[in-house]
Structure formats: C-alpha cells, structure tokens
C-alpha atoms as a PDB file:
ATOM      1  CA  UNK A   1    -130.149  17.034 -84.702  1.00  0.00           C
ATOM      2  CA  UNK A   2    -127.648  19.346 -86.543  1.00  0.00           C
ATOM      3  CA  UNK A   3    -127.199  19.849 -89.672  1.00  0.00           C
ATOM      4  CA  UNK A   4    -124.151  18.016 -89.840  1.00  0.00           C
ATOM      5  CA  UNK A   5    -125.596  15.340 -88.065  1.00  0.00           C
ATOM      6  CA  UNK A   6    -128.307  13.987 -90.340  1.00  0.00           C
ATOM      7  CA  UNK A   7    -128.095  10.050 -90.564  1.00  0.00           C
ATOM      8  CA  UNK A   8    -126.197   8.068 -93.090  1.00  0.00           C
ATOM      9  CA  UNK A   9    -129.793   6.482 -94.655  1.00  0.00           C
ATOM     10  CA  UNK A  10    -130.672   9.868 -96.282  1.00  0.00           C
ATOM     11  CA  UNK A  11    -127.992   8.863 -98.839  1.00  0.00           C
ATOM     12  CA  UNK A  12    -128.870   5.449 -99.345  1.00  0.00           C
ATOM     13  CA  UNK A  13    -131.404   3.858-101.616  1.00  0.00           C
ATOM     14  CA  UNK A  14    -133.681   1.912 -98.988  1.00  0.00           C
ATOM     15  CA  UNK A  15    -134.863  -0.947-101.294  1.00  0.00           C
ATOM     16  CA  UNK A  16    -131.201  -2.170-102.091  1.00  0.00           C
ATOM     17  CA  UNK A  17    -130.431  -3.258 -98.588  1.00  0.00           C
ATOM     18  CA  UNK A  18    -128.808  -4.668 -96.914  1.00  0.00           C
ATOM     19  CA  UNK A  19    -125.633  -5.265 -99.541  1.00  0.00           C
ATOM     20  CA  UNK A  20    -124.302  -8.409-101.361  1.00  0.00           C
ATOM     21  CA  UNK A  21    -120.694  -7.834 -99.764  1.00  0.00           C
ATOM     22  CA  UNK A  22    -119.621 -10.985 -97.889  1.00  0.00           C
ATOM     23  CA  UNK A  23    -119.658 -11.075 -94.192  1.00  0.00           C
ATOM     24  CA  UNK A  24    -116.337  -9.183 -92.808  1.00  0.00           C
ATOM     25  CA  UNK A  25    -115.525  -7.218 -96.264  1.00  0.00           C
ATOM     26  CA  UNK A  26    -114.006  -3.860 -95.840  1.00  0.00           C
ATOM     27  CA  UNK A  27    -115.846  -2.321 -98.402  1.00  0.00           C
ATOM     28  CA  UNK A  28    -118.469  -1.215 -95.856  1.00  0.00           C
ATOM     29  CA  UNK A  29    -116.342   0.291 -93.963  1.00  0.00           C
ATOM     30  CA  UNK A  30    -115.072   2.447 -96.863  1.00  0.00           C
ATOM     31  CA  UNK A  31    -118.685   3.435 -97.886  1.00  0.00           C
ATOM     32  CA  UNK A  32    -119.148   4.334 -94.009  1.00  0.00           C
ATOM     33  CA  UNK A  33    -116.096   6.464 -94.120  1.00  0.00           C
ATOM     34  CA  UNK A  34    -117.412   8.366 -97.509  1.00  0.00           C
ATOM     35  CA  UNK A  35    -121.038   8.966 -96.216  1.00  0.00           C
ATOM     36  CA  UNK A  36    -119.747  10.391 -93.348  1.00  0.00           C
ATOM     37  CA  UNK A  37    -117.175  12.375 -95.042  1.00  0.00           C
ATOM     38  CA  UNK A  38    -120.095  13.849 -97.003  1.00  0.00           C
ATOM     39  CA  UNK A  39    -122.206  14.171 -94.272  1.00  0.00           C
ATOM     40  CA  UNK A  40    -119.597  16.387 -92.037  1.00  0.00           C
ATOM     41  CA  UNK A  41    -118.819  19.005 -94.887  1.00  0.00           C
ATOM     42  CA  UNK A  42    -122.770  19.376 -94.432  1.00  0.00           C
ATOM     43  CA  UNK A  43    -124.132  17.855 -97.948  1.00  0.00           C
ATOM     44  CA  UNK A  44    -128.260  17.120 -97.753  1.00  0.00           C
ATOM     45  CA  UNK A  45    -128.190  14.484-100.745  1.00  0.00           C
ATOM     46  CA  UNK A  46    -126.185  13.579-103.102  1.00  0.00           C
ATOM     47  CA  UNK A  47    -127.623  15.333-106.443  1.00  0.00           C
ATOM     48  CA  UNK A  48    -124.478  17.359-107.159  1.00  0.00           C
ATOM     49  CA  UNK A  49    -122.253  14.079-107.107  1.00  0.00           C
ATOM     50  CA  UNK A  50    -122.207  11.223-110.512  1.00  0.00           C
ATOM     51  CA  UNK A  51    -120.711   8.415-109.383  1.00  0.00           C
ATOM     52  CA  UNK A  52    -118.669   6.258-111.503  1.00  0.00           C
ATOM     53  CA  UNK A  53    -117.370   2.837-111.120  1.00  0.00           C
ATOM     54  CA  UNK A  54    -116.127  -0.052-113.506  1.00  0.00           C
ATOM     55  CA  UNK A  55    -116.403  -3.558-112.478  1.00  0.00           C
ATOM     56  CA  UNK A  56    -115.662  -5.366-109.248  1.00  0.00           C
ATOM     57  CA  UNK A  57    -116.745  -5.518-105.720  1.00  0.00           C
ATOM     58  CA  UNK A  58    -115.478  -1.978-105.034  1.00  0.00           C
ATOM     59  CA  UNK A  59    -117.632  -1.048-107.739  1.00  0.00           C
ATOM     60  CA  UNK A  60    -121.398  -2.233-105.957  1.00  0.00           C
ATOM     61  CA  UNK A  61    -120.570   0.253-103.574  1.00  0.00           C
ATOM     62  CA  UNK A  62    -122.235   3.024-105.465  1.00  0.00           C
ATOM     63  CA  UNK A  63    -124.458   1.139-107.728  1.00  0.00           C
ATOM     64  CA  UNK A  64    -126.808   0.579-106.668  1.00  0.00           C
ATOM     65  CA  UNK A  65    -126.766   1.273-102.850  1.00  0.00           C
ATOM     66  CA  UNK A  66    -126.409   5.301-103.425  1.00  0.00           C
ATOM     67  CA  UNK A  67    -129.442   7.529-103.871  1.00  0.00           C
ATOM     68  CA  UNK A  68    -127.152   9.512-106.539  1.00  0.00           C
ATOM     69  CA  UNK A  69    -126.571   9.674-110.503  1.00  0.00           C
ATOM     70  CA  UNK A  70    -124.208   6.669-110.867  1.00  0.00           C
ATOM     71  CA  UNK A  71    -122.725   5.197-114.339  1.00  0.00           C
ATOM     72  CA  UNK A  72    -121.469   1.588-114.222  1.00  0.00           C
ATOM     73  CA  UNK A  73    -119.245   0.654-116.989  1.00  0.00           C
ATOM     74  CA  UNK A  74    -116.943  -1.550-118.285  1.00  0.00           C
ATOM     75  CA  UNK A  75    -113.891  -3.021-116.185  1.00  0.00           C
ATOM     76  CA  UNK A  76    -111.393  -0.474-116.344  1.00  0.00           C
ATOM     77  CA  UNK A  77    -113.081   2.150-117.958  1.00  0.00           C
ATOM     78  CA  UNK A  78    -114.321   4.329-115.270  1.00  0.00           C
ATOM     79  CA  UNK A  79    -111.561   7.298-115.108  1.00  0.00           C
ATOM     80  CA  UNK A  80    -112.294   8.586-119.164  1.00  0.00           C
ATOM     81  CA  UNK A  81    -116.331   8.136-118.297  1.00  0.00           C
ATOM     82  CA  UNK A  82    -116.250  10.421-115.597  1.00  0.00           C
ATOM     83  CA  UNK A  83    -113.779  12.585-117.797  1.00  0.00           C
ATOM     84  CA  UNK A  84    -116.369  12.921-120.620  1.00  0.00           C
ATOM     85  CA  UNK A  85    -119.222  14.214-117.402  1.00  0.00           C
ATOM     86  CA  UNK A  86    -116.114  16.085-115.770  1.00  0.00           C
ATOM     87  CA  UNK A  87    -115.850  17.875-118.929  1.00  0.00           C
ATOM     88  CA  UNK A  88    -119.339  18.507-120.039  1.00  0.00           C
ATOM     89  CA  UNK A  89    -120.776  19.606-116.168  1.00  0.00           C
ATOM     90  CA  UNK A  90    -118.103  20.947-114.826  1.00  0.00           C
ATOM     91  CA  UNK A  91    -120.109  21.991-111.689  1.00  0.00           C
ATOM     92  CA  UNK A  92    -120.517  18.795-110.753  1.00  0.00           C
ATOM     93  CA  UNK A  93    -118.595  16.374-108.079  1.00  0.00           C
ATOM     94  CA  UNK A  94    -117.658  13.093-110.208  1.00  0.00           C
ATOM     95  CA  UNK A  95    -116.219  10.377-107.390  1.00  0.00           C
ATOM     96  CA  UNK A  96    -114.707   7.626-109.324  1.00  0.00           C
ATOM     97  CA  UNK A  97    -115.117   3.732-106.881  1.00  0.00           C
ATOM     98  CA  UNK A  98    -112.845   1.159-108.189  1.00  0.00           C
ATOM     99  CA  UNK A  99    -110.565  -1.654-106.716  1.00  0.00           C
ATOM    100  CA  UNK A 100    -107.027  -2.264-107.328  1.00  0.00           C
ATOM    101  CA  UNK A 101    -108.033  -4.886-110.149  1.00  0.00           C
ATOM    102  CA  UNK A 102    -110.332  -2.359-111.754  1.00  0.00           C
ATOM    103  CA  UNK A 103    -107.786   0.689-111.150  1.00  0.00           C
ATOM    104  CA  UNK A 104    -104.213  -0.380-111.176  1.00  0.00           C
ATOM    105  CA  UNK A 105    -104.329  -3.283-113.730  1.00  0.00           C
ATOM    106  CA  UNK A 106    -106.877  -2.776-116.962  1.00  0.00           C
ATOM    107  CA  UNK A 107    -107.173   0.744-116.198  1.00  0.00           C
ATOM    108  CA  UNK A 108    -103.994   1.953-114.894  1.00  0.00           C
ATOM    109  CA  UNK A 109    -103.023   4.279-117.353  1.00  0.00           C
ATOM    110  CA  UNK A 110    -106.511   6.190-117.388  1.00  0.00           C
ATOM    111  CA  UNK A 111    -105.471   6.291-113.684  1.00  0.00           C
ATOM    112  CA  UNK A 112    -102.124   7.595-114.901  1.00  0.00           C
ATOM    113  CA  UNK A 113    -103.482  10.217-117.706  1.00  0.00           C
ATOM    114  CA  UNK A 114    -106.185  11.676-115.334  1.00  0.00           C
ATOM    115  CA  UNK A 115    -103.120  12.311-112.639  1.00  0.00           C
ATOM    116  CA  UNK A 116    -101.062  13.892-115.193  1.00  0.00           C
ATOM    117  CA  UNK A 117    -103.605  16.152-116.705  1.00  0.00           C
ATOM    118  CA  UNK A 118    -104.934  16.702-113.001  1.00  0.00           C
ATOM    119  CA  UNK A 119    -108.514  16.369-113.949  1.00  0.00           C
ATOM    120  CA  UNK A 120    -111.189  17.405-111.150  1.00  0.00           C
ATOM    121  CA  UNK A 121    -112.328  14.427-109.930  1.00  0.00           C
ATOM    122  CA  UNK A 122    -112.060  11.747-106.567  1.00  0.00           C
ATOM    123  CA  UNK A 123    -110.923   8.477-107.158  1.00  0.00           C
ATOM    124  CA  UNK A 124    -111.480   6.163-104.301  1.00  0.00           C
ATOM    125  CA  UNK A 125    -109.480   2.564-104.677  1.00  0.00           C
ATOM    126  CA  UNK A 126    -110.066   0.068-102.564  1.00  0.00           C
ATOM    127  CA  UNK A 127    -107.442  -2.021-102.219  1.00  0.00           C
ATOM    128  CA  UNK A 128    -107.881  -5.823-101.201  1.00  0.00           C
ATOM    129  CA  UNK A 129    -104.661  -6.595-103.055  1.00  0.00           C
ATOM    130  CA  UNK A 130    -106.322  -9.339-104.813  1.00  0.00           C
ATOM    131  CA  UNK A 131    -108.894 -10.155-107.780  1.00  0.00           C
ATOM    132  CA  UNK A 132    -111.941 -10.890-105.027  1.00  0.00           C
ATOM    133  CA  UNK A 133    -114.961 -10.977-107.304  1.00  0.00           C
ATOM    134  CA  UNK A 134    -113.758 -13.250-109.744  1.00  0.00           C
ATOM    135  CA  UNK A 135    -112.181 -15.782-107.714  1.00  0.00           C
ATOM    136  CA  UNK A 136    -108.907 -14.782-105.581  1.00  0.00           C
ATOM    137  CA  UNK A 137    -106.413 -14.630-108.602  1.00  0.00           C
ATOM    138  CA  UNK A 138    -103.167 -12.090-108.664  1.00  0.00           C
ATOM    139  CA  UNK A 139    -103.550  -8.135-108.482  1.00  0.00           C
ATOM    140  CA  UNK A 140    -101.010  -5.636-109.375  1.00  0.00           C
ATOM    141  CA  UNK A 141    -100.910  -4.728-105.937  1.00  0.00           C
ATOM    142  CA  UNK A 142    -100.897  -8.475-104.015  1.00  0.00           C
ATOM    143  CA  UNK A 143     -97.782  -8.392-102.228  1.00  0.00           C
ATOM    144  CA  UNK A 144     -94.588 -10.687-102.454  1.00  0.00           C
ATOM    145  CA  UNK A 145     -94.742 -14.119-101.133  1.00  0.00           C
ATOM    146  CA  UNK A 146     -98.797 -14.328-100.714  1.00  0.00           C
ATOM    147  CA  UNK A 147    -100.631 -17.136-102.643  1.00  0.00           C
ATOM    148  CA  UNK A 148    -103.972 -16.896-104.304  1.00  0.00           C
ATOM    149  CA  UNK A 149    -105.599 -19.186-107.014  1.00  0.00           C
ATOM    150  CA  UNK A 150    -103.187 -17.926-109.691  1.00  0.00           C
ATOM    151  CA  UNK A 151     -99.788 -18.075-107.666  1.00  0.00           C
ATOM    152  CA  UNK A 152    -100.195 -21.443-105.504  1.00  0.00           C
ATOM    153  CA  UNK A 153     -96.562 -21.297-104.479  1.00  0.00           C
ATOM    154  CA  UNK A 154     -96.523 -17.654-103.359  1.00  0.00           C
ATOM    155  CA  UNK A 155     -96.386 -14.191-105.605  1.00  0.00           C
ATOM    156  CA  UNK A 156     -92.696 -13.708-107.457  1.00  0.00           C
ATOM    157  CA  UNK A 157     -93.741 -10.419-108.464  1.00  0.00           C
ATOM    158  CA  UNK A 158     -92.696  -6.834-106.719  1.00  0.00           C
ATOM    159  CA  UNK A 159     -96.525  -5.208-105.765  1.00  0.00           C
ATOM    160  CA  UNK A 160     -96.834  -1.691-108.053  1.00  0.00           C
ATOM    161  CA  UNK A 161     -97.056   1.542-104.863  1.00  0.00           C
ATOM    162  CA  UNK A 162    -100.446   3.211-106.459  1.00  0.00           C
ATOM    163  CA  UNK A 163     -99.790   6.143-103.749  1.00  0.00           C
ATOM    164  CA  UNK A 164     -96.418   6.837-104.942  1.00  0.00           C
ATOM    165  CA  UNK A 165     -97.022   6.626-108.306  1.00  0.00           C
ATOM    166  CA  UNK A 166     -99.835   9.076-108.934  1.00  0.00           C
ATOM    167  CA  UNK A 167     -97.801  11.220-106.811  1.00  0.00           C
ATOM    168  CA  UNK A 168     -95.093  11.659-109.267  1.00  0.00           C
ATOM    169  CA  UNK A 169     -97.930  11.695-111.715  1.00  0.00           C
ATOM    170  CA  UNK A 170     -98.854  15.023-110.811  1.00  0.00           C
ATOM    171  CA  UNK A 171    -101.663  14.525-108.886  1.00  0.00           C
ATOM    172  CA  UNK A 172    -103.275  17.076-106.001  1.00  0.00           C
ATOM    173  CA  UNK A 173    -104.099  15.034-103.799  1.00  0.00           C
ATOM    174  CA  UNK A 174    -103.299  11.542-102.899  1.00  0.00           C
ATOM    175  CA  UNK A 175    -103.648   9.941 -98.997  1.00  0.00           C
ATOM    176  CA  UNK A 176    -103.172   5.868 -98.424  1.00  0.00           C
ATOM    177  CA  UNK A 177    -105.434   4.699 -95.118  1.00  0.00           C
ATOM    178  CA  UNK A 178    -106.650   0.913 -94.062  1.00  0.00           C
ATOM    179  CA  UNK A 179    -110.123  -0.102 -93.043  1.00  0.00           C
ATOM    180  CA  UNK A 180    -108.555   0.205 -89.516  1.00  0.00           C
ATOM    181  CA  UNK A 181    -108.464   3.981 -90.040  1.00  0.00           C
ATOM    182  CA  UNK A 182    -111.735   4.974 -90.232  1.00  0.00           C
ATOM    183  CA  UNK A 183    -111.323   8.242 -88.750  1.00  0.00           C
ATOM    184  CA  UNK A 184    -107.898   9.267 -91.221  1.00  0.00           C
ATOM    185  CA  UNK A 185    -109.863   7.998 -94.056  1.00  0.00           C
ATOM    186  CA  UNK A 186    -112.561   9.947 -93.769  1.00  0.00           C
ATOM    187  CA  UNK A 187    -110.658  12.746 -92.962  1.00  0.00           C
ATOM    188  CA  UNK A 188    -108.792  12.389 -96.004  1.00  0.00           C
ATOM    189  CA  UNK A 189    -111.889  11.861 -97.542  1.00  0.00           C
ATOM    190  CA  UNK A 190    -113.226  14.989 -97.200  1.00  0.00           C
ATOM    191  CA  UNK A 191    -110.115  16.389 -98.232  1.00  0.00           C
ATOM    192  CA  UNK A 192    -110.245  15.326-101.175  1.00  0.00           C
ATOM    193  CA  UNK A 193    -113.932  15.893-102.381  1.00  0.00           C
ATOM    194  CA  UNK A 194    -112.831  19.605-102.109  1.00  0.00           C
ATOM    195  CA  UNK A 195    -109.555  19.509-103.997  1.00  0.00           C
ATOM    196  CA  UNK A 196    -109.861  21.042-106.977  1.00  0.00           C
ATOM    197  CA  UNK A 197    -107.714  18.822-108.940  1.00  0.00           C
ATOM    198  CA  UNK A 198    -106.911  15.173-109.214  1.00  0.00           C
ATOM    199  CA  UNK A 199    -107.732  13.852-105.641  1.00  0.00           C
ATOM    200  CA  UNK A 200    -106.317  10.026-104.743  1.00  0.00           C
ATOM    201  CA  UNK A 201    -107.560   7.819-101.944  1.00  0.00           C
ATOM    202  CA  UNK A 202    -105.995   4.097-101.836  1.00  0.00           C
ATOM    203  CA  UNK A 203    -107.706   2.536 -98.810  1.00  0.00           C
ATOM    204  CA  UNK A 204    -106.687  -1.155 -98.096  1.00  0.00           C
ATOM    205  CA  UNK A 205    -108.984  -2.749 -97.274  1.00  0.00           C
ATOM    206  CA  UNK A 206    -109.966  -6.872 -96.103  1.00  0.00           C
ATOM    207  CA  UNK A 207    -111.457  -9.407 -98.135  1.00  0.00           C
ATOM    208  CA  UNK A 208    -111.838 -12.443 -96.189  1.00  0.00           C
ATOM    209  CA  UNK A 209    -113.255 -14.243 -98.409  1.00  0.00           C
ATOM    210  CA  UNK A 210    -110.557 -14.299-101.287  1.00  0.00           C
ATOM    211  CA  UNK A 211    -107.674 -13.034 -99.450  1.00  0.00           C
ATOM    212  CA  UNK A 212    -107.327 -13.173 -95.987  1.00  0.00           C
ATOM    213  CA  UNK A 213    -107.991 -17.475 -95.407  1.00  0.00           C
ATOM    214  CA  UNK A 214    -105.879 -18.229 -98.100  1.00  0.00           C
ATOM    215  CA  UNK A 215    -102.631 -16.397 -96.226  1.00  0.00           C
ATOM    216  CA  UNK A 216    -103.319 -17.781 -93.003  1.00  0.00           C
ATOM    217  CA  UNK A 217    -105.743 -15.251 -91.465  1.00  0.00           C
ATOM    218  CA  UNK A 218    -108.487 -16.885 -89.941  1.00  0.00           C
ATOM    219  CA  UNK A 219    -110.857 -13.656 -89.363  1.00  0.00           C
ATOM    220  CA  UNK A 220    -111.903 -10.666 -90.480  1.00  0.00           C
ATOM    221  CA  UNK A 221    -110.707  -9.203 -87.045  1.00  0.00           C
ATOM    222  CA  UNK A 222    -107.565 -11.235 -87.493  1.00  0.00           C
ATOM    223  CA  UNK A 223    -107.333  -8.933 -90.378  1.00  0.00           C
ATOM    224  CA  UNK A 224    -107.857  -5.437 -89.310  1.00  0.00           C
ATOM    225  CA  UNK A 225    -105.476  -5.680 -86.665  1.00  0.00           C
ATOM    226  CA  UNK A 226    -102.731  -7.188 -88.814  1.00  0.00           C
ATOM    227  CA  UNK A 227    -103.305  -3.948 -90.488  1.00  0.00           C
ATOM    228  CA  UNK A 228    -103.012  -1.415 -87.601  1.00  0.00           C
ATOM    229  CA  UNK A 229    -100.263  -3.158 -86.482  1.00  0.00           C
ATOM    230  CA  UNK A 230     -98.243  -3.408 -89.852  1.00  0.00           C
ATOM    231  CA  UNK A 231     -99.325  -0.063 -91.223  1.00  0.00           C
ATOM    232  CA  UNK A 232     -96.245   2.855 -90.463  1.00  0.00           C
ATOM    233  CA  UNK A 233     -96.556   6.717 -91.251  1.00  0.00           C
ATOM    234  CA  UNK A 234     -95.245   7.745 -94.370  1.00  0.00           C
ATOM    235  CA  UNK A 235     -92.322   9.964 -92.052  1.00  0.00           C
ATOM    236  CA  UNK A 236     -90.742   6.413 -90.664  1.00  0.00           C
ATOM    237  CA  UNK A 237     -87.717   5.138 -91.925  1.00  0.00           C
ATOM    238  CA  UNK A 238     -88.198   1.412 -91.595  1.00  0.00           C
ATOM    239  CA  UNK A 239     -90.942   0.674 -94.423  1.00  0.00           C
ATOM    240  CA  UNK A 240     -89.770  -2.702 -95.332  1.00  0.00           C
ATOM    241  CA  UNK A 241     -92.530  -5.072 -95.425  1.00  0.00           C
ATOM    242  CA  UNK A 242     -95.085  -2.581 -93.979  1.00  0.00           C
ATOM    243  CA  UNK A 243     -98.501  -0.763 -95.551  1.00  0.00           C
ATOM    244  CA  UNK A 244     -97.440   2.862 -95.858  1.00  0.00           C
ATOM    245  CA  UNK A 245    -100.422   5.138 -94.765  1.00  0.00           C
ATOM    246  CA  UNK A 246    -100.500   8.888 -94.268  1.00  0.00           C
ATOM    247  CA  UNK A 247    -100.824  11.804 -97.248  1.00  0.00           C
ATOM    248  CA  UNK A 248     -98.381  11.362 -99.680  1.00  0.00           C
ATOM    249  CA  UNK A 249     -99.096  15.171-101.328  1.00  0.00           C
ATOM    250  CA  UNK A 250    -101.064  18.089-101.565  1.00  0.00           C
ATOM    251  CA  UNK A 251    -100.358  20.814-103.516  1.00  0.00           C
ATOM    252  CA  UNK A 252    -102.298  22.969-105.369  1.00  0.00           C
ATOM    253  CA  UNK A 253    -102.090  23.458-109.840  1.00  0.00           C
ATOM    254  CA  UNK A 254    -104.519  24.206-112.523  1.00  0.00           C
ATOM    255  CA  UNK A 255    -107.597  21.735-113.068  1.00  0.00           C
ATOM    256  CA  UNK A 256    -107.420  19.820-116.274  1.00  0.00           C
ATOM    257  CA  UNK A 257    -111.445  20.694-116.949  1.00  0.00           C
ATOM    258  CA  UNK A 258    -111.312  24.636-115.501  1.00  0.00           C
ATOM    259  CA  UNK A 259    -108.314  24.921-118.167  1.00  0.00           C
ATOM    260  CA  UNK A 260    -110.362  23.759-120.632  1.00  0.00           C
ATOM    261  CA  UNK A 261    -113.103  25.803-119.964  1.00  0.00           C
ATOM    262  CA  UNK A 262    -111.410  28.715-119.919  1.00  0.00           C
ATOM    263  CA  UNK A 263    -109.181  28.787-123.461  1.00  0.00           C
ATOM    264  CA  UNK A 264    -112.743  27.978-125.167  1.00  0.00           C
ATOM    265  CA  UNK A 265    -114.137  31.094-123.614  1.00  0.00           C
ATOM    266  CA  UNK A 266    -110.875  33.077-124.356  1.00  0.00           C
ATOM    267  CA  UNK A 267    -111.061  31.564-128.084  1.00  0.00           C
ATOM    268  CA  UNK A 268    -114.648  32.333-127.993  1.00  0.00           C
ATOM    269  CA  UNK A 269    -113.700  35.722-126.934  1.00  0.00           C
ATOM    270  CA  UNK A 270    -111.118  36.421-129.620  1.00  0.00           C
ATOM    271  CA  UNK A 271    -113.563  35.899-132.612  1.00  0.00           C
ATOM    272  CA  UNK A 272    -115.663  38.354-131.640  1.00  0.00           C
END
C-alpha cells in the first residue's frame, strides 16, 4: 500500500459507527469525497485540521465521526468560530461543514464577511435545499415550485445562487458539484484545502427523507440521477431550470489572517 493509498478508517473514530444519517442521504457521499480528498494530497491523520460545524445534519459529519479537533456550535455560528482559531493558529487547516439551512439562512452573512475579507479557511455546504433535520420546512436555497411542510402548495420564492454569490464576494475559491460527482467534488476538494484564501464548496446533495418523497421522487437513486441529468457546466448557455456545477473562480489575493499577522509584526517592528 502507498502512501497515498492508506484506507479511509485511519480518519475515522471507530466507536461512532456506523452514522445516524438516514438510509440514501448524500451526506456520506460528501464525507467520502473529503476523506479521500485528504487522503490523495497524502495527509496521515487529521491533527493539523479543527473542524467546525453549526447545527444540522451536515453538521454530524465531523462530530463526532472524525478522529480530529472538532468544535460544534450554535446554528449559524460556525464561520466567526473558526475565524477566532483561524486567527489565533494560523498554521492550522480550519474546514468549516454546514448545510444550506445552517450556511445560507442564519448564518449567511458570516458566510458573506468571511468571503469578503477572504479568510483562510474551507467551507463545505451541503446542499439538500431543504431544512432536513428539523422536519422538511423551506431553505433559502429550495427551488421554485417544490413543496415541503412549510410551502404545501409549492415554493413562491426565487432560490438565493450560494456559488455566485460568494463569488462576487471576493472569495478564492468557490466550485458547485452534486453527490453524483464524486470524482469533481473531490477534486475540487482538494483544491480547495490548499487555497490560501477563502475556499467554497456547495455540493447538492439528496435527502430522501425530507426532500426527495415529498416532490415525487420515489428513491434515493431516483435522485442522483435526476441530478446528473439536470446538472449543466457552468460554460452552457441554457441554465434555466438546471443545477449549475463546475468552478465558478479561482484567483489568487491576500489571506484575511496572513494580513493580519503580518501588520502586527510590522507594528511590532516599528516600536522597537
């Protein structure tokens, strides 16, 4: 075995198996695509990563199944948490798990601000376009026409584009993927664990449970290849209706923490 090919359960806390996610979730598939994404750029553990997540089902994929440093907080509230560690150990990786309730409603402007200021960290959303751990109710990101428990008669509201927006935020990196991408996710993945600078990964992904049956999908498979056949690259013309995936941007510009850093040890400099 190579060094690149050690196995996924290295990273994994062995008494926490096998997960609470329901049968058919995506959110497996995303922590698949991260492991290996850390195990190809040829990391031996995950010591040098914190891991921090707010609250949601995106948000178990850490905590507690990752043999890592992991801070769950309050819904919302992940971005300025891994800020503060960001700031104080800058040597470290800080990966931010979230869904699109977590990210793009109660914390959406932390999402914003940490763009902007292009702070040093991964944020991974996963994006089930619904609110699936507390019930099925409307997300910022459910698209037009679907019901859930909160819109009976269909959605009447225009889905925010995550992707796009932290892309005029400023951010360094940002890539959109489905579950049915396993191989461009993780490839964007790894990407972004070595920008340094704001990297963005939106990965939609299935929840059967709260979701798909109540829009007329009657599987988890059902659901996967509604995606790969819906999903068009970011190049095509025709978009109308469709999930956007490919990179959206990646550029390089100072780091939010490194700038930091270095005016104190300029100022520091000065005085003496």
């Amino acid at each position: 075995m190579t060094k690149t090919e050690r196995p996924l359960h290295i990273y994994l806390r062995k008494e926490t198996l096998p997960t609470a996610f329901c049968p058919g979730c995506g959110l497996g598939i995303v922590s698949g695509c991260f492991l290996r994404a850390v195990q190809e750029l040829g990391f031996e553990d995950l010591r040098n990563f914190v891991f921090c997540c707010g609250i949601g089902c995106t948000a178990w994929i850490p905590s507690p199944y990752y043999k890592a440093d992991t801070l769950h907080v309050t819904h919302g509230r992940a971005i300025p948490v891994a800020l503060g560690v960001k700031v104080f150990r800058p040597e470290l990786r800080i990966v931010v798990f979230g869904g699109d309730g977590d990210l793009a409603s109660i914390g959406l402007n932390h999402l914003i601000q940490a763009a902007r200021r292009n702070l040093e960290i991964t944020v991974i959303m996963a994006n089930n376009m619904v609110y699936g751990m507390t019930g099925g109710q409307l997300a910022p990101t459910t698209p037009y026409g679907a019901r859930t428990t909160t819109t009976p008669y269909g959605n009447i509201e225009c889905p925010i584009d995550i992707a796009e927006l932290l892309t005029s935020a400023g951010a360094s990196y940002v890539a959109r993927w489905t579950t049915a991408h396993p191989i461009q996710l993780k490839e964007s993945i790894m990407k972004a664990i070595k920008t340094d600078g704001f990297a963005f990964i939106e990965a939609v992904s299935q929840c059967p449970t709260n979701y798909g049956r109540r829009v007329g999908f009657e599987s988890p498979v059902e659901m996967l290849k509604w995606f790969k056949d819906n999903s068009v690259e970011k190049e095509r013309k025709t978009k109308e209706g469709k999930i956007v995936v490919g990179e959206f941007v990646e550029r390089q510009r100072p780091g939010f923490a490194g700038m930091m850093h270095d005016r104190k040890r300029s100022s520091v400099g000065s005085e003496t």
